[in-house]
N, C-alpha and C. Protein backbone atom coordinates (compact mmCIF):
# COMPACT_ATOMS: atom_id res chain seq x y z
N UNK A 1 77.99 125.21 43.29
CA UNK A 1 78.63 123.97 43.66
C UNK A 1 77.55 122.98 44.09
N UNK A 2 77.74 121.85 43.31
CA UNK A 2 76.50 121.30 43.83
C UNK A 2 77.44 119.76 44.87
N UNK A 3 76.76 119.37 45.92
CA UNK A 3 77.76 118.21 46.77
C UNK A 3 75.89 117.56 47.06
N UNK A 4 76.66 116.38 47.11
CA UNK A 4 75.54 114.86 47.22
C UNK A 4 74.60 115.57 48.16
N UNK A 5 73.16 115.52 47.85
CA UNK A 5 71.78 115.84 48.44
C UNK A 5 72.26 115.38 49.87
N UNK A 6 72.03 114.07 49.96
CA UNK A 6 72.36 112.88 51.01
C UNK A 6 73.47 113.46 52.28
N UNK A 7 74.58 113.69 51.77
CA UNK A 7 75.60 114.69 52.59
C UNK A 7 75.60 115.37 52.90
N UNK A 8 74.54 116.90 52.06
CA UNK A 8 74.19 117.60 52.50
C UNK A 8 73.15 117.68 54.00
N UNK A 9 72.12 117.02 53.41
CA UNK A 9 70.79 116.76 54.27
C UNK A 9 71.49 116.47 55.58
N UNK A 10 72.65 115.67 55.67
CA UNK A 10 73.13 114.65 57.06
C UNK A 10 74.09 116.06 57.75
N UNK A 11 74.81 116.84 57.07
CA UNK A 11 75.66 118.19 57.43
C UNK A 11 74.66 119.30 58.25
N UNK A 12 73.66 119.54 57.43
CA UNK A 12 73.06 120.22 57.78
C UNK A 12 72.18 120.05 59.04
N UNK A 13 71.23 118.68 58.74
CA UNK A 13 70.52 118.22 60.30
C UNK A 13 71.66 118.52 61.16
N UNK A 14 72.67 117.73 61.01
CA UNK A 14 73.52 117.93 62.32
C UNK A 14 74.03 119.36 62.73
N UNK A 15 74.42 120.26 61.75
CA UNK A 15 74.77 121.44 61.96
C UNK A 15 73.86 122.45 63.02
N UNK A 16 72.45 122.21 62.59
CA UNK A 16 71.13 122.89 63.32
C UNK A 16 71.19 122.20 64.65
N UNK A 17 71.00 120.79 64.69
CA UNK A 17 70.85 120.02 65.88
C UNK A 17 71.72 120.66 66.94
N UNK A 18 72.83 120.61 66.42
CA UNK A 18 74.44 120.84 67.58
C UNK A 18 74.51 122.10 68.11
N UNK A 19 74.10 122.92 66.98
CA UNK A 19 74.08 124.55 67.18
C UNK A 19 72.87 124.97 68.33
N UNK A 20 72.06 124.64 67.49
CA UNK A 20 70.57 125.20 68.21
C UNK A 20 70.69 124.25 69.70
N UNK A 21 71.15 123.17 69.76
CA UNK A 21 71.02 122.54 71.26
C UNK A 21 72.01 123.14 72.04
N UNK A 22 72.64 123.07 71.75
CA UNK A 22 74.09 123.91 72.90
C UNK A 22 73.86 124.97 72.97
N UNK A 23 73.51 126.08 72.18
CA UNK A 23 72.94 127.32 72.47
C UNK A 23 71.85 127.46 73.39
N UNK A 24 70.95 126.55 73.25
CA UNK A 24 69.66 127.03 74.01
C UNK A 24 70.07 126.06 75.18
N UNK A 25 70.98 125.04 75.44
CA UNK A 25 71.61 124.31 76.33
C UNK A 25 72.17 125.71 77.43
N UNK A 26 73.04 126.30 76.86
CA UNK A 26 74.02 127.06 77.44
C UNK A 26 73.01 128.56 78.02
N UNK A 27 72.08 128.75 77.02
CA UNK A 27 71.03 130.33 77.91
C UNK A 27 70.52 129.21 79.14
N UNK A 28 70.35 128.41 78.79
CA UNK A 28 69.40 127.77 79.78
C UNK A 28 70.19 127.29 81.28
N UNK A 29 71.67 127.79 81.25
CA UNK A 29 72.25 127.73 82.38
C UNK A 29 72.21 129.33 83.51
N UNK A 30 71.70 129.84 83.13
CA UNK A 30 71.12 131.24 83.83
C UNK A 30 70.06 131.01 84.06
N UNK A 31 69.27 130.40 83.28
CA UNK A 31 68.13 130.34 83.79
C UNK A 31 67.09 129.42 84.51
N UNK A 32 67.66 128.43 84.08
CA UNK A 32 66.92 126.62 84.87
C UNK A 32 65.75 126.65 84.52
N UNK A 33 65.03 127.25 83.21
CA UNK A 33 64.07 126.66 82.72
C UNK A 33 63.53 125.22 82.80
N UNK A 34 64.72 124.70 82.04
CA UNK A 34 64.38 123.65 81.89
C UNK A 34 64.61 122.17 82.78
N UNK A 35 65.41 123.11 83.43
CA UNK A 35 66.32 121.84 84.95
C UNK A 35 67.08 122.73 85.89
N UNK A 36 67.31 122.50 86.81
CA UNK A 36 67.97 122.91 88.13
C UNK A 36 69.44 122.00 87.20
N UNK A 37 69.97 122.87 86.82
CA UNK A 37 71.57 122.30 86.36
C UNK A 37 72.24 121.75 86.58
N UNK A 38 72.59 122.38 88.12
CA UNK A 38 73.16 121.77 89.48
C UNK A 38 72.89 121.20 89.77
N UNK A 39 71.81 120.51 89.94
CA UNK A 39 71.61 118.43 90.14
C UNK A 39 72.63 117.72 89.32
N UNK A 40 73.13 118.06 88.33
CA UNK A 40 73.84 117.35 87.35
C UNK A 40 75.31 117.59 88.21
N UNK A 41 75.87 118.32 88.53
CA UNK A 41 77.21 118.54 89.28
C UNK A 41 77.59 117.59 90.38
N UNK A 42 78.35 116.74 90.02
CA UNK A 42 78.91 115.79 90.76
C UNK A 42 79.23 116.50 92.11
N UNK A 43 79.05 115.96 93.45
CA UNK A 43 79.20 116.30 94.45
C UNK A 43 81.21 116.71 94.71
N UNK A 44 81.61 115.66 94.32
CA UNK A 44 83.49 115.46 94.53
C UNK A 44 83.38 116.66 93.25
N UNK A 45 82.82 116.63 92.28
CA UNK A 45 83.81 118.05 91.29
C UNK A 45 83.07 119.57 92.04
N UNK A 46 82.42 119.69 92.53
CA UNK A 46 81.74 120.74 93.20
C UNK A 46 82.91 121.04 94.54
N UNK A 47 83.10 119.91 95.17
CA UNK A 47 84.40 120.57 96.25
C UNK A 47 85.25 120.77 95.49
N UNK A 48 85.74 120.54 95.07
CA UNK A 48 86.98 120.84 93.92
C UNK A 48 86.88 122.61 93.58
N UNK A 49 85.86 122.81 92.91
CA UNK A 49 85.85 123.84 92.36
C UNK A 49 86.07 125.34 93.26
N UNK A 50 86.91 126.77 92.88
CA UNK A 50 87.18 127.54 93.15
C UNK A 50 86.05 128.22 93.54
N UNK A 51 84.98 128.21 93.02
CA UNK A 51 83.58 129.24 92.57
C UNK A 51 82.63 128.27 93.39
N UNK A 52 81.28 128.90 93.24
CA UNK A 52 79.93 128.01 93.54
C UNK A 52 79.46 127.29 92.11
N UNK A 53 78.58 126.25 92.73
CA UNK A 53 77.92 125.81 91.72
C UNK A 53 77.34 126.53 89.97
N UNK A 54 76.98 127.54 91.16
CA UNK A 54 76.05 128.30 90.20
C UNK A 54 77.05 129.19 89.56
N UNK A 55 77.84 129.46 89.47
CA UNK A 55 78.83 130.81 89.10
C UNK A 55 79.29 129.47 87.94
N UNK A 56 79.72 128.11 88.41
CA UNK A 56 80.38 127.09 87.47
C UNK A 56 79.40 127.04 86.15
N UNK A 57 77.90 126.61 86.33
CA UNK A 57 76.95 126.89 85.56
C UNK A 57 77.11 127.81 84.71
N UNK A 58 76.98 129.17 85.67
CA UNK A 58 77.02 130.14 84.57
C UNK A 58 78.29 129.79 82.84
N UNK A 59 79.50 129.98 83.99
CA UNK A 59 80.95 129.36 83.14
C UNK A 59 80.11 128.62 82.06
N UNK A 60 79.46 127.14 82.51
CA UNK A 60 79.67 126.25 81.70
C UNK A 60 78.88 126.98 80.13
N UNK A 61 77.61 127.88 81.23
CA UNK A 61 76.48 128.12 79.97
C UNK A 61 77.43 128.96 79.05
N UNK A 62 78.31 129.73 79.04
CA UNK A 62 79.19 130.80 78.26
C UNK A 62 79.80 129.79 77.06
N UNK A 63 80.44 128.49 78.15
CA UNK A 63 81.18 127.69 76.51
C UNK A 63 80.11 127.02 75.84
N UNK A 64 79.15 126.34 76.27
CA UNK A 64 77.95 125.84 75.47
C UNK A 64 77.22 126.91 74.32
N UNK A 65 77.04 128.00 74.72
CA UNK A 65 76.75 129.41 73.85
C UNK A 65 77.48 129.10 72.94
N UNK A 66 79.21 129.28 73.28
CA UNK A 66 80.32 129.92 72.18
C UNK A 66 80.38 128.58 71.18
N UNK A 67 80.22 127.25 71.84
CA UNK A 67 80.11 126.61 70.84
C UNK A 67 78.56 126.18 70.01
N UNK A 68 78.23 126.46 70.35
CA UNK A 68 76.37 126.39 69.73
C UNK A 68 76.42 127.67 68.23
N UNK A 69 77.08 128.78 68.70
CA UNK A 69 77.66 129.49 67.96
C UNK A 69 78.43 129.58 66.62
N UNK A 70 79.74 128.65 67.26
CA UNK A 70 80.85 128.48 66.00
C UNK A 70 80.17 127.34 65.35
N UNK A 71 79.11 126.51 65.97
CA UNK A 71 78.99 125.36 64.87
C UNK A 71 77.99 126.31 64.48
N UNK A 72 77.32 127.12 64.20
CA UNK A 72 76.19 128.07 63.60
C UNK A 72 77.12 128.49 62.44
N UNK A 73 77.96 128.91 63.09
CA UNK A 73 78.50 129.99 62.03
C UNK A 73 78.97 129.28 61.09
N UNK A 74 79.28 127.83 61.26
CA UNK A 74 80.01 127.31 60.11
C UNK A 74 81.36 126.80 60.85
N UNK A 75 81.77 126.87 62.01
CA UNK A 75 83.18 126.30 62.37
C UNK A 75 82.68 124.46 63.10
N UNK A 76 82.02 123.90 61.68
CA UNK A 76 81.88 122.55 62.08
C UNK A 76 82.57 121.51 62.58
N UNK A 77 83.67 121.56 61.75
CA UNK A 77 84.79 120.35 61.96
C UNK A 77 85.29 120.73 63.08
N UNK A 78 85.85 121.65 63.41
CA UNK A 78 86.85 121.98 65.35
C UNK A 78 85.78 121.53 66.04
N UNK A 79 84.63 122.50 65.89
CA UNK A 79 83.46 122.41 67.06
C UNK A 79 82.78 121.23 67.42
N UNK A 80 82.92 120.65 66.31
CA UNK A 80 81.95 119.37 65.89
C UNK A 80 83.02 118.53 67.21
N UNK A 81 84.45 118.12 67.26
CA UNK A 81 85.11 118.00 68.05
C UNK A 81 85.05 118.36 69.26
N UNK A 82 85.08 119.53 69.31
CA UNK A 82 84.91 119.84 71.31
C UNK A 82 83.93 119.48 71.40
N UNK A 83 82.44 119.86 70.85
CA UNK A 83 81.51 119.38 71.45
C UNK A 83 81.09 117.65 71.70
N UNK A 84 81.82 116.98 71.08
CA UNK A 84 81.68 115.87 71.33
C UNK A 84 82.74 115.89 72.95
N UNK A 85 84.01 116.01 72.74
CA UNK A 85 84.92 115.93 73.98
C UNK A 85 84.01 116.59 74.99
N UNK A 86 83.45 117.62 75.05
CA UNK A 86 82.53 118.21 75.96
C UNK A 86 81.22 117.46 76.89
N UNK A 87 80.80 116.93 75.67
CA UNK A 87 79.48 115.80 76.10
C UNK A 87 80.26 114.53 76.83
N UNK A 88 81.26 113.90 76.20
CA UNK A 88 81.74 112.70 77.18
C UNK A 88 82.58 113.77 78.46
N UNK A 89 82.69 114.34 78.61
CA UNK A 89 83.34 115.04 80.11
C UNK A 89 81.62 115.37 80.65
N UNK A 90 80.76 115.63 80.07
CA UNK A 90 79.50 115.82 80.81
C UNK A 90 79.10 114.09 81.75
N UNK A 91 79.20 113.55 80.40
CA UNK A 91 78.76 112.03 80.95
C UNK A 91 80.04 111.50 81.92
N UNK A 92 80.42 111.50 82.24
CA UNK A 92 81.62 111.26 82.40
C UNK A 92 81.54 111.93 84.35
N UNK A 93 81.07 112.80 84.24
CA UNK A 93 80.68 114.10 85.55
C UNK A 93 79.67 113.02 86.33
N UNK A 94 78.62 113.03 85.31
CA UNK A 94 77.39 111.90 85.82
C UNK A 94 77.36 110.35 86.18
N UNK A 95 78.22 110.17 85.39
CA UNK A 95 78.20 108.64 85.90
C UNK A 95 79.64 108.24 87.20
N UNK A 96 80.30 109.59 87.49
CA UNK A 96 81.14 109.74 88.66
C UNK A 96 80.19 109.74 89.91
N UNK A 97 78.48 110.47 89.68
CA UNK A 97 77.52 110.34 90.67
C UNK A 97 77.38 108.90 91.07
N UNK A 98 77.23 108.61 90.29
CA UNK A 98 76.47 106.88 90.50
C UNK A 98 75.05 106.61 90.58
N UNK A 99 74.56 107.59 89.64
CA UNK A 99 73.06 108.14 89.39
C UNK A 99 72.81 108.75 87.60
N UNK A 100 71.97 108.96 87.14
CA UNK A 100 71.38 109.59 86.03
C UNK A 100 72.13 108.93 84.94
N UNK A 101 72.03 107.78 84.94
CA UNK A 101 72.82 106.96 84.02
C UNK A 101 72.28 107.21 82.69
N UNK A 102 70.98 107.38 82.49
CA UNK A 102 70.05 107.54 81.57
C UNK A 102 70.49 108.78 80.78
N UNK A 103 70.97 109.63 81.30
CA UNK A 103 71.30 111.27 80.41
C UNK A 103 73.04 110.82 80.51
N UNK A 104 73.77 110.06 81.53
CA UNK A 104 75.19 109.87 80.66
C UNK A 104 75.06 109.15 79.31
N UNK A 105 74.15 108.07 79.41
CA UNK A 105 73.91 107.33 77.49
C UNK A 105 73.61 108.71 77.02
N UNK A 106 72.62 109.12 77.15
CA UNK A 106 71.87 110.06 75.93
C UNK A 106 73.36 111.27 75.73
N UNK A 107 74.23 111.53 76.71
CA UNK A 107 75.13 112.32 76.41
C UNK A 107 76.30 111.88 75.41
N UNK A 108 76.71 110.36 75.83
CA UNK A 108 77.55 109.75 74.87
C UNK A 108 77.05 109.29 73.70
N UNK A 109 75.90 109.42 73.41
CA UNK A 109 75.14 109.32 72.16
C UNK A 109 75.53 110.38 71.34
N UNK A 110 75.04 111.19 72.05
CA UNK A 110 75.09 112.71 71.56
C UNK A 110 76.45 113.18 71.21
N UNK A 111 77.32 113.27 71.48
CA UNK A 111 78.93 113.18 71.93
C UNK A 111 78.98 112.25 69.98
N UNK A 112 78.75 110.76 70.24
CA UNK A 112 78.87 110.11 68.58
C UNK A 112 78.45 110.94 67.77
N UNK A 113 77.21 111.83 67.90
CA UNK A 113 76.78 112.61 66.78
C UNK A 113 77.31 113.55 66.42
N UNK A 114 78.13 114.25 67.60
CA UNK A 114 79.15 115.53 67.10
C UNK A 114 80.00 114.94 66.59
N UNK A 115 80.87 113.92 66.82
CA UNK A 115 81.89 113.73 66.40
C UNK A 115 81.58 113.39 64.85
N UNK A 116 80.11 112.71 64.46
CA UNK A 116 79.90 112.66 62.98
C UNK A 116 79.81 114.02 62.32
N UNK A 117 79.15 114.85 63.07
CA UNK A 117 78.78 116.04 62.41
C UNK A 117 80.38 116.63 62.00
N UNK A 118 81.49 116.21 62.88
CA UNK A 118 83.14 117.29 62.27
C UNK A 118 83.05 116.05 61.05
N UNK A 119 83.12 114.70 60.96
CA UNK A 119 83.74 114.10 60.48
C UNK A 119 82.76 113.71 59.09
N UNK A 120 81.34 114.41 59.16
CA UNK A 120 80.66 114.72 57.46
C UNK A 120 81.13 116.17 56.96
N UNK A 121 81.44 116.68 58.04
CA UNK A 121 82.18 118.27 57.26
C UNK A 121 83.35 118.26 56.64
N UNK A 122 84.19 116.87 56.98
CA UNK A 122 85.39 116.62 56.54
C UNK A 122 84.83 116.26 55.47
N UNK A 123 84.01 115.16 55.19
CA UNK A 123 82.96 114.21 54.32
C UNK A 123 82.99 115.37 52.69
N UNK A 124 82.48 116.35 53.18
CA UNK A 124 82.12 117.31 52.65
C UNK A 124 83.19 118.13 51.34
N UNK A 125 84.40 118.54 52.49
CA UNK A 125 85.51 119.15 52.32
C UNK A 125 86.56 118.87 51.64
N UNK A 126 85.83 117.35 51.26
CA UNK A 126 87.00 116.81 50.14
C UNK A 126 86.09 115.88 48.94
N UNK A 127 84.77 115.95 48.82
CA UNK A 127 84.45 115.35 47.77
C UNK A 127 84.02 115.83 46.69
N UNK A 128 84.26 115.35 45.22
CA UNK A 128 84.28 116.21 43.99
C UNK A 128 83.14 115.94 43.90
N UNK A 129 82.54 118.07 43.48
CA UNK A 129 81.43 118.39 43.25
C UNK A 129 81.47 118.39 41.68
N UNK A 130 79.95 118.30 41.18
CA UNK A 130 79.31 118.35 39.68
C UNK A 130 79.00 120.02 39.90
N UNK A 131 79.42 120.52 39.03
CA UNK A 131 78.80 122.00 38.32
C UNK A 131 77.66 121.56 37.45
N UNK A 132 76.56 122.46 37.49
CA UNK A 132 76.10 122.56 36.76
C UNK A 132 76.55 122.53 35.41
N UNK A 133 77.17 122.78 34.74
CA UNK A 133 77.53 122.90 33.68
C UNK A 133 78.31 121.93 33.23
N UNK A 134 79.00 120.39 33.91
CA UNK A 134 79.04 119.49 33.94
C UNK A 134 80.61 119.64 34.11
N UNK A 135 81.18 120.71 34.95
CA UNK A 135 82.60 120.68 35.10
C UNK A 135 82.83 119.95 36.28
N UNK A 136 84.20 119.58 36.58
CA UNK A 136 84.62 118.64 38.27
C UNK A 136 85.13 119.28 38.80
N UNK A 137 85.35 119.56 40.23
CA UNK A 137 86.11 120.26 41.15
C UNK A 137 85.83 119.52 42.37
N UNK A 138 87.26 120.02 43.55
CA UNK A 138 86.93 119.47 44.48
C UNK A 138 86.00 120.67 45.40
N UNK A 139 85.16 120.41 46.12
CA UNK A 139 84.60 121.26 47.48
C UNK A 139 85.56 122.14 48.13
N UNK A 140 84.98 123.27 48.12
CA UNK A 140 85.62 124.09 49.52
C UNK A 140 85.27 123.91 50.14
């Protein structure tokens, strides 16, 4: 099955991007390699919560995994969705601080790009491919 270079190239960057970041997003909530997490936790959603900070972290790192995952595996279009809804509830956490305004943009940025990445898999899922052999069909 052959589908437009161009569509491809744009499916795929995004597929790796979304996957590989939320995955290594989500180990990286056990571990704070890369940030103390919990700076990011709004003070008002922290009383709120049943658990500690860190137990919430953990939580969060489990769904960041599972979806870093399904968009790996190929479950683009759903995932491509939460993870966008996911990133604006991140930004959304942060700019309730009244601080780190800079990573709520870069989150609602990010957030537009998932939502492109479900909506080139749709892109994908319905445009007629060339066979080699010069037959038409639509994409699975």
């Amino acid at each position: 099955m052959l589908v437009s270079k161009e569509l491809n190239a744009a499916f795929w960057a995004l597929r790796v991007a979304f996957g590989f970041g939320s995955l290594i997003a989500g180990l990286d909530k056990f571990t704070n390699i890369l940030v103390n997490w919990q700076k990011y936790l709004s003070p008002a959603a922290e009383r709120m919560l049943p658990v500690s900070a860190t137990t919430f972290m953990h939580f969060v790192g489990v769904v960041e995994i599972a979806v870093g995952l399904a968009i790996l595996f190929g479950a683009t279009r759903s995932f491509g969705y939460i993870a966008m809804l996911w990133l604006f509830a991140i930004a959304a956490n942060l700019i309730s601080m009244g601080t780190y305004y800079d990573i709520a943009v870069r989150d609602i940025l990010l957030g537009i790009g998932a939502y492109a990445l479900a909506r080139v898999t749709e892109a994908r899922q319905s445009v007629i491919t060339v066979e080699p052999s010069g037959d038409y069909r639509i994409a699975a």
